[in-house]
Protein backbone atom coordinates (compact mmCIF):
# COMPACT_ATOMS: atom_id res chain seq x y z
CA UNK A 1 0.52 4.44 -7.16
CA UNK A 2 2.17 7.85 -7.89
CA UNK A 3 4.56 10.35 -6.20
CA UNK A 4 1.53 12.55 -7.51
CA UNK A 5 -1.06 14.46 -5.00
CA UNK A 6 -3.99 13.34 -4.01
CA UNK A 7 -5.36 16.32 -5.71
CA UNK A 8 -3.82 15.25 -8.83
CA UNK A 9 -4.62 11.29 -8.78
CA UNK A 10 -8.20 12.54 -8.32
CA UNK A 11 -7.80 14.82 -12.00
CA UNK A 12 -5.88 11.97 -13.71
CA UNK A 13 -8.80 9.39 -12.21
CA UNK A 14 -12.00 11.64 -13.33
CA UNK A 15 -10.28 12.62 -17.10
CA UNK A 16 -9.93 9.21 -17.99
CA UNK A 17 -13.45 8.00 -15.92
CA UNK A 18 -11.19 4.97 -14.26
CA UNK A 19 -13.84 2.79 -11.67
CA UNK A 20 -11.23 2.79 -9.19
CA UNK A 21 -8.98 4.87 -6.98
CA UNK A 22 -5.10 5.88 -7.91
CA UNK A 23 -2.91 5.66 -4.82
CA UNK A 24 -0.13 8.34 -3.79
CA UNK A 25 3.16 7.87 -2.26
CA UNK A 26 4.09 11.56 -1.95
CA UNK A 27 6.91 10.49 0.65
CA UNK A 28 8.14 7.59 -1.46
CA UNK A 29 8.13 5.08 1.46
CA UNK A 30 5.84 1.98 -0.72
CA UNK A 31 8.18 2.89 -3.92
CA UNK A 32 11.35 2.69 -2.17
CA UNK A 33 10.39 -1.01 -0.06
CA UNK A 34 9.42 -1.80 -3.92
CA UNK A 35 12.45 -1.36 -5.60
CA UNK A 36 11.53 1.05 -8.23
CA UNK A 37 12.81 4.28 -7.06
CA UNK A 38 15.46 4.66 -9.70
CA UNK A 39 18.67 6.22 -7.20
CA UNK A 40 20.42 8.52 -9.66
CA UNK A 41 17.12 10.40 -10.52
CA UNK A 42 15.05 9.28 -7.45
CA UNK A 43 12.18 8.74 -9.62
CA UNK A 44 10.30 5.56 -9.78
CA UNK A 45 10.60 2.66 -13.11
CA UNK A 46 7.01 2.16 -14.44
CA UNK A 47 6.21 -1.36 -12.79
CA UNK A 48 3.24 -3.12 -12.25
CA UNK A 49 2.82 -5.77 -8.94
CA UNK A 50 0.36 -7.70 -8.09
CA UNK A 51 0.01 -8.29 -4.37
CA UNK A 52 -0.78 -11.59 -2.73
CA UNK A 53 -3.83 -11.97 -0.25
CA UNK A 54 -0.67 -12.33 2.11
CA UNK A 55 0.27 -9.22 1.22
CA UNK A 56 3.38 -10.59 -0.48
CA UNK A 57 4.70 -9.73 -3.69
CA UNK A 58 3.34 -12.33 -5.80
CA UNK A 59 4.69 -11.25 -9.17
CA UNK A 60 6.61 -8.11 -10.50
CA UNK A 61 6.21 -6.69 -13.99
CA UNK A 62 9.16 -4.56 -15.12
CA UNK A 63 8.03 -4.20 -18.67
CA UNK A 64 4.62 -4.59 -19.95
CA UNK A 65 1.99 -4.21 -23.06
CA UNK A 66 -0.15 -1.93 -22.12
CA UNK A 67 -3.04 -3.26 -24.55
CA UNK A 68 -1.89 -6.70 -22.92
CA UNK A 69 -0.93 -6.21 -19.10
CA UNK A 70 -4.46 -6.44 -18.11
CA UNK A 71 -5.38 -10.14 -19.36
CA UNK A 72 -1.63 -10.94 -17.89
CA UNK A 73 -2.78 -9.73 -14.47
CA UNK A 74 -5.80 -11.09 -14.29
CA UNK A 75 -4.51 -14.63 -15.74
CA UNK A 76 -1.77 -14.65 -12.92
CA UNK A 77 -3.96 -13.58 -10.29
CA UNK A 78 -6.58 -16.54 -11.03
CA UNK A 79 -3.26 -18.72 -9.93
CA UNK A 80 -3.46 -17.32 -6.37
């Protein structure tokens, strides 16, 4: 999720051929009931969560490997 367009989400997705959509939060509302809208810039921290069935916050990742965040997602979400 971005404070990017749609328009621009779309670009980012097709360059890089990802299977999946990229979300936008041009109004900041999902960034803000995160936590990661930074207040003296108003810009959001690069974090990763994974969301619960529930739709609770099961785990937050503030910094991450990006060669290794994917194994670390998947290997928490198989505790769900």
């Amino acid at each position: 999720m971005s404070f990017d367009s749609n328009a621009d989400n779309k670009a980012f997705k097709d360059k890089f051929n990802f299977p999946y959509d990229l979300l936008t939060d041009g109004d900041r509302v999902a960034s803000t009931a995160y936590g990661v809208v930074t207040s003296d810039t108003g810009n959001a921290s690069r974090v990763s969560v994974l969301v619960a069935p529930d739709g609770t916050v099961a785990k937050a990742y503030e910094t991450v490997t990006p060669a290794e965040h994917p194994d670390q997602v998947l290997a928490d979400l198989a505790t769900l």
